[in-house]
Protein backbone atom coordinates (compact mmCIF):
# COMPACT_ATOMS: atom_id res chain seq x y z
CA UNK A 1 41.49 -8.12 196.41
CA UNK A 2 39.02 -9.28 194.35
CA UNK A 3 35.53 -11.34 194.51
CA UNK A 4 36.74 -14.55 193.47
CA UNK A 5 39.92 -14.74 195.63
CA UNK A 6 37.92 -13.89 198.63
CA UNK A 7 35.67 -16.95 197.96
CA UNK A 8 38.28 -19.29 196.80
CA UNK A 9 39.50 -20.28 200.76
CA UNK A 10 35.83 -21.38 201.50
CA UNK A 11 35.68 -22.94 198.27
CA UNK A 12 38.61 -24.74 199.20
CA UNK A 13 37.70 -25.85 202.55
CA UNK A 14 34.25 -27.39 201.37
CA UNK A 15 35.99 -29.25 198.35
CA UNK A 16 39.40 -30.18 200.26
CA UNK A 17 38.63 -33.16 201.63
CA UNK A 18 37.26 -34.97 197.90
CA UNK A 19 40.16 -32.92 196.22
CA UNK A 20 43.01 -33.32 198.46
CA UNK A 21 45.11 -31.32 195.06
CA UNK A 22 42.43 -28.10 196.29
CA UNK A 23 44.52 -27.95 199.62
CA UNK A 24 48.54 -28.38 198.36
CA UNK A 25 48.11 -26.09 195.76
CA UNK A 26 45.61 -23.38 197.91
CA UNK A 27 48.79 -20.93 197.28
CA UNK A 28 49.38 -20.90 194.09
CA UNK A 29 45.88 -21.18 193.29
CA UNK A 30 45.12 -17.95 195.17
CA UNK A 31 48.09 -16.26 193.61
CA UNK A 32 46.72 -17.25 189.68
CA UNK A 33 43.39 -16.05 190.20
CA UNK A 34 44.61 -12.39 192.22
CA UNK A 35 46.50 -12.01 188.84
CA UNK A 36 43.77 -12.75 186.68
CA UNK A 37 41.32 -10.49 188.45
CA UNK A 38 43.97 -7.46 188.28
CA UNK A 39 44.50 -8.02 184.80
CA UNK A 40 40.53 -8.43 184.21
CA UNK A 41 40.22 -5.46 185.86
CA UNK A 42 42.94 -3.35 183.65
CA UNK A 43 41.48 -4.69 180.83
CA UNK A 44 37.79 -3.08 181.60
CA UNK A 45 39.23 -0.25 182.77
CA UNK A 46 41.09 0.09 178.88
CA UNK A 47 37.79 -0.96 177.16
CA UNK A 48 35.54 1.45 179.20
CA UNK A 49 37.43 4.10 178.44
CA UNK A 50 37.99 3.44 174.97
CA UNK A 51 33.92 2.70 174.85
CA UNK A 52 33.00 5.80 176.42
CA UNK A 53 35.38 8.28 174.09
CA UNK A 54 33.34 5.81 171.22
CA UNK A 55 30.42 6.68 172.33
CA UNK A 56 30.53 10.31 172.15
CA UNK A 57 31.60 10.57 168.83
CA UNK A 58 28.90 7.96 168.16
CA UNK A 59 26.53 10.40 169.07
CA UNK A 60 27.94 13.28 167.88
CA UNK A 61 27.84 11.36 164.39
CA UNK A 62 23.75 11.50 165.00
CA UNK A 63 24.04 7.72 165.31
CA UNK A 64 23.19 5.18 167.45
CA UNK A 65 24.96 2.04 166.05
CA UNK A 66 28.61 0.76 167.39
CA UNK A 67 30.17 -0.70 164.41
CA UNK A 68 30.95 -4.47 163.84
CA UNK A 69 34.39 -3.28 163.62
CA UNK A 70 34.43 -1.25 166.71
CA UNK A 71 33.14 -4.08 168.63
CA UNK A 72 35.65 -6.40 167.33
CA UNK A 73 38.64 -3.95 167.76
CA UNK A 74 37.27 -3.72 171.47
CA UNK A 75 37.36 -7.84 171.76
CA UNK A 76 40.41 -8.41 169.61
CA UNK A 77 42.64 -5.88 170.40
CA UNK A 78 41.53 -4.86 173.66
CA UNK A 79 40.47 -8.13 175.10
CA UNK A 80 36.72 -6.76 176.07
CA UNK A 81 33.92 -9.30 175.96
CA UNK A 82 31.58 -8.68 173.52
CA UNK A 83 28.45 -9.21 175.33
CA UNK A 84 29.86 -6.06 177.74
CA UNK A 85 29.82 -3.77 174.84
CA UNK A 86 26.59 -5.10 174.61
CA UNK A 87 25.29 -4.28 177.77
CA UNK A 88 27.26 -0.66 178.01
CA UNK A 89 25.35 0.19 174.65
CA UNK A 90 21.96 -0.46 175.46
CA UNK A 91 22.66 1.62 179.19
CA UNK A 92 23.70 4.07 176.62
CA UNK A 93 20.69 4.01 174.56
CA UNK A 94 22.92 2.43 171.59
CA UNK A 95 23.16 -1.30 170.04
CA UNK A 96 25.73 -2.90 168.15
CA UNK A 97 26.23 -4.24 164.94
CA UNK A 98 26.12 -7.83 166.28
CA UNK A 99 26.18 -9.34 162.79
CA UNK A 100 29.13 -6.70 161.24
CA UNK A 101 31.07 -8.49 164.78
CA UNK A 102 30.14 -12.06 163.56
CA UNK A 103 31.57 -11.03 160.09
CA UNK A 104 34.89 -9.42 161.27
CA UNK A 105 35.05 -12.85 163.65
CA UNK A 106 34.65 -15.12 160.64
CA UNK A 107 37.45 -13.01 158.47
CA UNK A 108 40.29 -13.40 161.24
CA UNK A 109 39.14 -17.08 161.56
CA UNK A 110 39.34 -17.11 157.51
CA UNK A 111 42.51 -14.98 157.61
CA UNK A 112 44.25 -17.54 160.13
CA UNK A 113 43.10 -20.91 158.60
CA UNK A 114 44.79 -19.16 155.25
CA UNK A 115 47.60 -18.26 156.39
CA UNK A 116 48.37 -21.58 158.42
CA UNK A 117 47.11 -23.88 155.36
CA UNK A 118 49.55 -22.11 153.21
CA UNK A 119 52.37 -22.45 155.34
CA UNK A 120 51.73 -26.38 155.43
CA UNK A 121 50.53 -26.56 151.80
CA UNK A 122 53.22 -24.24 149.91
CA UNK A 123 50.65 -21.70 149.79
CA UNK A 124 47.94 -24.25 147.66
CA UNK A 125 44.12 -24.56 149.42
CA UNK A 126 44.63 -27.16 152.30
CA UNK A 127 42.09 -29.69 152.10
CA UNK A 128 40.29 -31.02 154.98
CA UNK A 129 37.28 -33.59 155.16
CA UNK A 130 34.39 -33.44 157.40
CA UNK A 131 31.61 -35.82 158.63
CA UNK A 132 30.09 -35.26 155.30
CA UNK A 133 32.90 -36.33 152.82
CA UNK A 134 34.04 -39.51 155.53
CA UNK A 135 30.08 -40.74 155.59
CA UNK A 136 30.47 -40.72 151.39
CA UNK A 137 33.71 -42.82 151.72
CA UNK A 138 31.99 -45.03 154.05
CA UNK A 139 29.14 -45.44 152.32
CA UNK A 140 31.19 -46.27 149.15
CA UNK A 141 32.55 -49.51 151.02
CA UNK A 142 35.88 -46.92 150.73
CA UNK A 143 38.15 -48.60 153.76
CA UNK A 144 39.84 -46.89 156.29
CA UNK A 145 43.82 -46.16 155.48
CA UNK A 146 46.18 -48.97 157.11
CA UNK A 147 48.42 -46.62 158.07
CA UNK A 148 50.84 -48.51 160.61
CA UNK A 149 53.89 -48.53 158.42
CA UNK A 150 53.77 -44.95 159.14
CA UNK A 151 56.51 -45.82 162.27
CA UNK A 152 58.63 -47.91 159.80
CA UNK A 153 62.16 -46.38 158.70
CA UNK A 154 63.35 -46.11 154.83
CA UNK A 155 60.45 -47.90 153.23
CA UNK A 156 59.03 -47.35 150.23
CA UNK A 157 55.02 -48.81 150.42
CA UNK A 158 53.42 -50.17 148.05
CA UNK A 159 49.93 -48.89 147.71
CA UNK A 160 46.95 -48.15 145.38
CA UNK A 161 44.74 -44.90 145.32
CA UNK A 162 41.46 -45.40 146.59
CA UNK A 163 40.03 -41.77 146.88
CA UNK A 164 41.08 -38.47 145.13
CA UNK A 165 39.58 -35.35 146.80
CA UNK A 166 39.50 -31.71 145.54
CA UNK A 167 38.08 -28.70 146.00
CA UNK A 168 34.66 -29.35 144.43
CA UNK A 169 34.45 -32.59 146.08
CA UNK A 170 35.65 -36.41 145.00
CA UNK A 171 36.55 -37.78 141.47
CA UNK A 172 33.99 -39.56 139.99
CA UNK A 173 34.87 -42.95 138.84
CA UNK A 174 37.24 -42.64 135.66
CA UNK A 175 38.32 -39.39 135.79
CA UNK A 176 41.41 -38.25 136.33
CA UNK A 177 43.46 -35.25 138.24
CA UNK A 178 46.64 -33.80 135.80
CA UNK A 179 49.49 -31.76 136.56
CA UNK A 180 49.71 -28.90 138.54
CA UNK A 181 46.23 -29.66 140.37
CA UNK A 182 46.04 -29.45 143.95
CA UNK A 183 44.24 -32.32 145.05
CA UNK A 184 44.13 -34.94 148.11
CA UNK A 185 44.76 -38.54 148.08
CA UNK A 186 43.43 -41.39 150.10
CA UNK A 187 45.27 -44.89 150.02
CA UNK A 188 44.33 -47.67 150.82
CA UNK A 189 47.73 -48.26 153.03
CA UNK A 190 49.93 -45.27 153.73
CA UNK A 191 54.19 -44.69 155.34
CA UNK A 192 53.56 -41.17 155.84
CA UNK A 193 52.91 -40.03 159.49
CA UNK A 194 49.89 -37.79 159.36
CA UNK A 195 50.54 -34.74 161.76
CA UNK A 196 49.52 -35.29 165.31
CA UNK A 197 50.54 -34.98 168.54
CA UNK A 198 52.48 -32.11 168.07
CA UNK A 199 54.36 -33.64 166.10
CA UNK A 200 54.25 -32.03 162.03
CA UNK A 201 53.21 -34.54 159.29
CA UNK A 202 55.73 -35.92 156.82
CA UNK A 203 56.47 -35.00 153.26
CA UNK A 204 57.42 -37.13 150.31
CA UNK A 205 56.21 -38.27 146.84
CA UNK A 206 54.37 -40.44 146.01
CA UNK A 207 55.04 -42.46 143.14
CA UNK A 208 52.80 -44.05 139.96
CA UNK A 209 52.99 -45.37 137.24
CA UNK A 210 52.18 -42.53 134.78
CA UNK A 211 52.54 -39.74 137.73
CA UNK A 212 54.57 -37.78 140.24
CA UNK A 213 52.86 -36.32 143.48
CA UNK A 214 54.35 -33.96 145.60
CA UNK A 215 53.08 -34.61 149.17
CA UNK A 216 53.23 -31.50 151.36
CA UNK A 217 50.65 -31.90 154.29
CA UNK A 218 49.00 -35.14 155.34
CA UNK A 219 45.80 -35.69 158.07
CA UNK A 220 43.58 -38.07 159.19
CA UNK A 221 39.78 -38.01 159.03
CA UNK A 222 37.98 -40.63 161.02
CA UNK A 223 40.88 -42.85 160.13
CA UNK A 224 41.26 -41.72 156.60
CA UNK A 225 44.70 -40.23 155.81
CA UNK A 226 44.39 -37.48 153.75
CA UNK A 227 47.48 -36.55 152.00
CA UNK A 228 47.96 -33.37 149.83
CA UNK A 229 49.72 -31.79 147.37
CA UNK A 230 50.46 -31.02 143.62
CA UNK A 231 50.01 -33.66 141.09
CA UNK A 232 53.79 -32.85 139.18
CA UNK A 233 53.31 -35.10 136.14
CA UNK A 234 51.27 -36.89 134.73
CA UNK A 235 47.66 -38.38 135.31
CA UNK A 236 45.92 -39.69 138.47
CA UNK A 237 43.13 -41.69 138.96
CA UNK A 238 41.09 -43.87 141.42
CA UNK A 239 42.64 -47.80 141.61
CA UNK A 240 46.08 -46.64 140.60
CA UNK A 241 49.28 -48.09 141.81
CA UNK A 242 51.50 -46.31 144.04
CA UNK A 243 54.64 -45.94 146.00
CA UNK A 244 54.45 -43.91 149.34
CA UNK A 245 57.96 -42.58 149.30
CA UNK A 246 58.48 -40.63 152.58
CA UNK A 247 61.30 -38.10 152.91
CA UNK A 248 63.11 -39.94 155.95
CA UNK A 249 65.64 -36.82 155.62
CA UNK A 250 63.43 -34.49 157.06
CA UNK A 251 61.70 -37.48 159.52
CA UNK A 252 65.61 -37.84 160.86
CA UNK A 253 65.15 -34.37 161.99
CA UNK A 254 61.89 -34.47 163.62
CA UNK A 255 61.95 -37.30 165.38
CA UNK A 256 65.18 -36.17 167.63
CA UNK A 257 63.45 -33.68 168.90
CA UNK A 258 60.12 -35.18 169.36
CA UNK A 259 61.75 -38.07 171.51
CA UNK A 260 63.76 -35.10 173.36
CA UNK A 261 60.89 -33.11 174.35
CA UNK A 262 60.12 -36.33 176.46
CA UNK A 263 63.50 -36.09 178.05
CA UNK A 264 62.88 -32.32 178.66
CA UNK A 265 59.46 -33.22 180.55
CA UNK A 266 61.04 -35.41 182.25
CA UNK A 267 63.85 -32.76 183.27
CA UNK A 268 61.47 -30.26 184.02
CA UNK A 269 59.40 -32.06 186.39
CA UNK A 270 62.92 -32.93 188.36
CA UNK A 271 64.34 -29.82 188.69
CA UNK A 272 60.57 -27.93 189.60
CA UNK A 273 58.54 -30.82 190.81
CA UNK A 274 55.51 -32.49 190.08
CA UNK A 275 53.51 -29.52 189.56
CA UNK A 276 54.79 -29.36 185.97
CA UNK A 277 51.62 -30.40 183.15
CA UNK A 278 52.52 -30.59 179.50
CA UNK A 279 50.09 -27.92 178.16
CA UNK A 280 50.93 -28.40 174.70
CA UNK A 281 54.34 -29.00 172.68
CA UNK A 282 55.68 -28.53 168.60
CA UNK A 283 58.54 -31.04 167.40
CA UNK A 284 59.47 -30.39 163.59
CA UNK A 285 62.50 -30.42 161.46
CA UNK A 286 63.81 -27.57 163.06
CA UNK A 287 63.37 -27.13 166.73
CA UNK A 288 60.89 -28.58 169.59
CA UNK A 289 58.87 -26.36 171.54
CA UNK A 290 57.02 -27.63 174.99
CA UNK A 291 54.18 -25.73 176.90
CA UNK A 292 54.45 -26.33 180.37
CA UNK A 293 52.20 -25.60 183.93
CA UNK A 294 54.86 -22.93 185.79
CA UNK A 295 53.58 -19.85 187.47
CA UNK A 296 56.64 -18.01 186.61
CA UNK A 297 59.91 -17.96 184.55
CA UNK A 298 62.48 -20.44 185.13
CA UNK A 299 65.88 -18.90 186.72
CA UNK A 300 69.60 -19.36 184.82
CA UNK A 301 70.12 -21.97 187.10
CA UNK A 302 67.15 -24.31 186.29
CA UNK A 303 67.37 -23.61 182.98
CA UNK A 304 70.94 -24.47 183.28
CA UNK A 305 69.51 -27.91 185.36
CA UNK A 306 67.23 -28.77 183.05
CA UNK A 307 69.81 -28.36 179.90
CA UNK A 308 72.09 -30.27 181.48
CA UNK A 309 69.54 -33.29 182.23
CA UNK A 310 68.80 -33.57 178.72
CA UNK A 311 72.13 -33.29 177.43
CA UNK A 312 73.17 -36.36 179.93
CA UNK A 313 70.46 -38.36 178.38
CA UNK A 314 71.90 -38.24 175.26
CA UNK A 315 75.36 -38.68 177.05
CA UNK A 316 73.97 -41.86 178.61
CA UNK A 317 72.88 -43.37 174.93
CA UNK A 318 69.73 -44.36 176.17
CA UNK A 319 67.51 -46.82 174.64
CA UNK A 320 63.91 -45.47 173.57
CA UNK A 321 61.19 -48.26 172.94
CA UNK A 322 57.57 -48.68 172.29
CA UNK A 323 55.23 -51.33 173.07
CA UNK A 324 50.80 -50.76 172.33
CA UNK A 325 49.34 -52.27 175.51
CA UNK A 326 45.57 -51.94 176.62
CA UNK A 327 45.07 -48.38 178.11
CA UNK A 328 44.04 -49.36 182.01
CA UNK A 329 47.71 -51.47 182.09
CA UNK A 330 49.33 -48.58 180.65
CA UNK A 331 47.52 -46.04 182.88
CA UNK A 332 48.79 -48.29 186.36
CA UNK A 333 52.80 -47.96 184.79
CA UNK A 334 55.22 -46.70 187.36
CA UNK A 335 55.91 -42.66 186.50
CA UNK A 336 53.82 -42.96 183.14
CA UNK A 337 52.85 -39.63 181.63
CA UNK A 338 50.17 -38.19 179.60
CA UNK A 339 48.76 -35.01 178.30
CA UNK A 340 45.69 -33.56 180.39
CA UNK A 341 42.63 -33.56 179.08
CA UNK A 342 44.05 -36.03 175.74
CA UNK A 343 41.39 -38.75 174.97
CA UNK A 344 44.37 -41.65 174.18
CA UNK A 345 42.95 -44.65 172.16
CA UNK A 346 42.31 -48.37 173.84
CA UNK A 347 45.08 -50.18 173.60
CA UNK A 348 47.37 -47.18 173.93
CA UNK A 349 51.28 -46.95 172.65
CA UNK A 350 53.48 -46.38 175.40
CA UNK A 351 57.36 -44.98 174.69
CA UNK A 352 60.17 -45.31 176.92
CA UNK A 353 63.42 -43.56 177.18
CA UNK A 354 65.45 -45.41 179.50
CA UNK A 355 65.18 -46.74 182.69
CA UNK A 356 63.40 -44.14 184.19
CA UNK A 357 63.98 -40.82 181.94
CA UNK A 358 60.19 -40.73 180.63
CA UNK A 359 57.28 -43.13 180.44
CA UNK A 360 54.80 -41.33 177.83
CA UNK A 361 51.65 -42.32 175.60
CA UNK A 362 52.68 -40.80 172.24
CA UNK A 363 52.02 -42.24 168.76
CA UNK A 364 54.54 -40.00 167.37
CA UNK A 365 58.05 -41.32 165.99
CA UNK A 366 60.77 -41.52 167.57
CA UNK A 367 64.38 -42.21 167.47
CA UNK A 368 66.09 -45.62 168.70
CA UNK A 369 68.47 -44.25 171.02
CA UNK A 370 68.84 -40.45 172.74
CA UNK A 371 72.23 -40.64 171.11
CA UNK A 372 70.66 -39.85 168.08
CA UNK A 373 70.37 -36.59 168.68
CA UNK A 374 73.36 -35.45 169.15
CA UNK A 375 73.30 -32.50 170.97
CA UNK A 376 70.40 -30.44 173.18
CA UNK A 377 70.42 -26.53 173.59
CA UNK A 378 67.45 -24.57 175.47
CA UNK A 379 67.22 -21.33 173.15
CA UNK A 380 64.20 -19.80 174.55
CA UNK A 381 62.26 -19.57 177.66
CA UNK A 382 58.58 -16.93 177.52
CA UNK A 383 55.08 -16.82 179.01
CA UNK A 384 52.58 -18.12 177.01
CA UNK A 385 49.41 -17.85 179.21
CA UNK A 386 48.85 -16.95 183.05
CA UNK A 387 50.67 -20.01 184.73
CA UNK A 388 51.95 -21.33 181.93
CA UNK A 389 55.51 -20.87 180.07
CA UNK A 390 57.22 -22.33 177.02
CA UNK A 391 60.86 -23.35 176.35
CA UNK A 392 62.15 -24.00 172.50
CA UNK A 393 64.98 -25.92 171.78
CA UNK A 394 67.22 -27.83 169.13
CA UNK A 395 68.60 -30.76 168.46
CA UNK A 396 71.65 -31.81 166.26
CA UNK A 397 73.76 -29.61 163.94
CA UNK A 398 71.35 -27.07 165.39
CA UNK A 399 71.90 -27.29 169.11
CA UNK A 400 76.16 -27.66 168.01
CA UNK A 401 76.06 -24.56 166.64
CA UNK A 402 73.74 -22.55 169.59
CA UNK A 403 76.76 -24.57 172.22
CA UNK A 404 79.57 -23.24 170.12
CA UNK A 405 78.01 -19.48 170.12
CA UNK A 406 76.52 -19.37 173.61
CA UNK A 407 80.35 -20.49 174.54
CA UNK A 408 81.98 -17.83 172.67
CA UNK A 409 80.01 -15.19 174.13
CA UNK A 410 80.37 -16.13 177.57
CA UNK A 411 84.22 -16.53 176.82
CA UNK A 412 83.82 -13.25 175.12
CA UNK A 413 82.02 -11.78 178.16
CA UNK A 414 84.68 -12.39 180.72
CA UNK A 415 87.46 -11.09 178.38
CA UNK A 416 88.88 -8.16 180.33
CA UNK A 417 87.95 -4.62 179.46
CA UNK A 418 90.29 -2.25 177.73
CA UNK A 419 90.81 0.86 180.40
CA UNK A 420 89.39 3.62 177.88
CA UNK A 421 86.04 1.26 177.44
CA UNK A 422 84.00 3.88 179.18
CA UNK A 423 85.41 6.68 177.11
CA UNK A 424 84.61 4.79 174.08
């Protein structure tokens, strides 16, 4: 065994009286941290060996420099710590290329941002705001976007454009963005649903009088919702009239399976227990995806369990509401869940699915009624992280059509075998 697991027992015993959790979970908490110490372990062993062939033909280069790539294949690729390649080239009488690291750091970061703007902007420059752009709305008396229509249902908002952002900063008063720019708008009142929670922003247009603007990612700033796109027509400028036109399509798809990855905490928590945490979930137009604290993979019959809970919620036709409420009387509701370590505004919106399915704060949308969506089908259960695992799933036309396959192979499956199969 390792250090840490041969200290965690007293560690225990000191703090088990003020954390009474320390005690119930001693176990599993011994178990987590013996698998993270053999897996630190193979990891040095990987990166010293790796290090020490490096070294020699370091050396027998007639340098004494470990590249900034080097040291970042060893941290990226092989999981070693940087500051230990630090310390094994000075025992070796080497140093490292600490800014050539920095650099390769900064063009994965670069490389990432990129390619996860793109896939949210249809490949245009996502634009983001920081303390320095919200302090110059602020300071230009520029109001924060009313954005509660955002959980209203085939609306189209009337609005006026009080900001437009690009890439070399705002618009100065009287000009104007044209067609095909990328640019971001701020409104002064906004239907789209700016992504949070999980949960992936809207799309739309956005209507005005002399222009056409193709929304394709929207965020908020310090209470500024930014959304962005591609001016398609025409001419935009600051005070303009618009129409926030949201595609409720795509929203109709979304918010099935945001409302169902309640119902599947919910399920998850009854067939494992109470040890289950959300550690993170994804609900877009095409599937939901929930993070959860396990320490190892579900078996075919919880997985069949939970399935089966979540499909009888939609069964049931159960009602889903919403009420805002200040946070301490939301934090005292019977069974009410919420995401550890999520700072949750004051007062706090509070859904409900059911009588008892799932209590949640969430400022996501949602569906009326679990009969909305349809159908439920689990397609995918992994490991994301030690003690903590991930099921994906669909709703809808989606989930019909993974029922209808999953039930002709098992139908397929039991068929009989013809007696020259093995000769085959």
């Amino acid at each position: 065994p390792g250090f840490f697991v041969k200290v965690v027992p007293s560690v225990i015993e000191t703090f088990g009286q003020y954390y009474p959790e320390l005690v119930k979970q001693k176990e599993t908490i011994l178990e987590l941290i013996n698998e993270e110490e053999v897996a630190f372990s193979t990891m040095l062993a990987r990166g010293i060996s790796y290090f020490t062939d490096l070294e020699e033909e370091i050396k027998k280069a007639g340098s004494k420099t470990v590249g900034g790539d080097k040291a970042f294949y060893l941290y990226d690729t092989l999981g070693f710590p940087f500051d230990l390649t630090e310390q094994m080239a000075l025992e070796a009488g080497m140093n490292v290329d600490s800014k050539g690291f920095q650099n390769q750091m900064e063009e994965q970061k670069k490389r990432s941002r990129d390619a996860r703007n793109a896939a949210k902007s249809g490949g245009a420059t996502r634009l983001e705001l920081i303390a320095e752009q919200t302090a110059w709305l602020a300071n230009n008396d520029i109001a924060i976007t009313d954005d509660e229509a955002k959980y209203e249902w085939d609306l189209d908002l009337s609005s006026s454009v009080t900001a437009i952002y690009t890439e070399d900063g705002f618009l100065e008063a009287g000009a104007k963005a044209g067609p095909g720019d990328n640019v971001g708008l701020i409104l002064d009142k906004s239907a789209f649903y700016a992504e949070a929670g999980g949960q992936e922003a809207d799309v739309g247009i956005i209507e005005l009088e002399t222009a056409k603007f193709n929304v394709m990612d929207v965020q908020v700033f310090g209470g500024y919702v930014l959304h962005t796109g591609v001016i398609e027509d025409g001419e935009i400028h600051v005070g303009a009239p618009a129409t926030c036109k949201v595609d409720y399509t795509k929203r109709r798809d979304i918010a099935p399976n945001h409302s169902m990855t309640h119902v599947l905490n919910g399920a998850l928590r009854q067939v494992l227990g109470d040890g289950v945490d959300q550690r993170g979930s994804l609900c877009n137009d095409e599937k939901l995806r929930f993070d959860f604290s396990h320490k190892k993979a579900l078996t075919n019959k919880q997985l069949r369990a939970v399935e089966e809970l979540c499909q009888q919620s939609i069964l049931s036709s159960e009602i889903v509401t919403s009420e805002v409420m200040p946070l301490a009387e939301a934090q005292e509701l019977d069974g009410v869940r919420a995401v550890f370590g999520e700072v949750y505004p004051d007062p706090v919106r509070v859904v409900s699915i059911g009588s008892d399915t799932s209590v949640e704060f969430c400022g996501g949308t949602h569906i009326t009624n679990t009969a909305e969506a349809e159908a439920f089908a689990l397609v995918e259960e992994t490991a994301v992280a030690k003690g903590v695992r991930r099921i994906s799933a669909v709703t809808k036309s989606l989930a019909k059509k993974a029922i209808e396959e999953g039930g002709a192979f098992e139908t397929k499956r039991k068929l009989p075998r013809p007696k020259n199969f093995l000769q085959r």
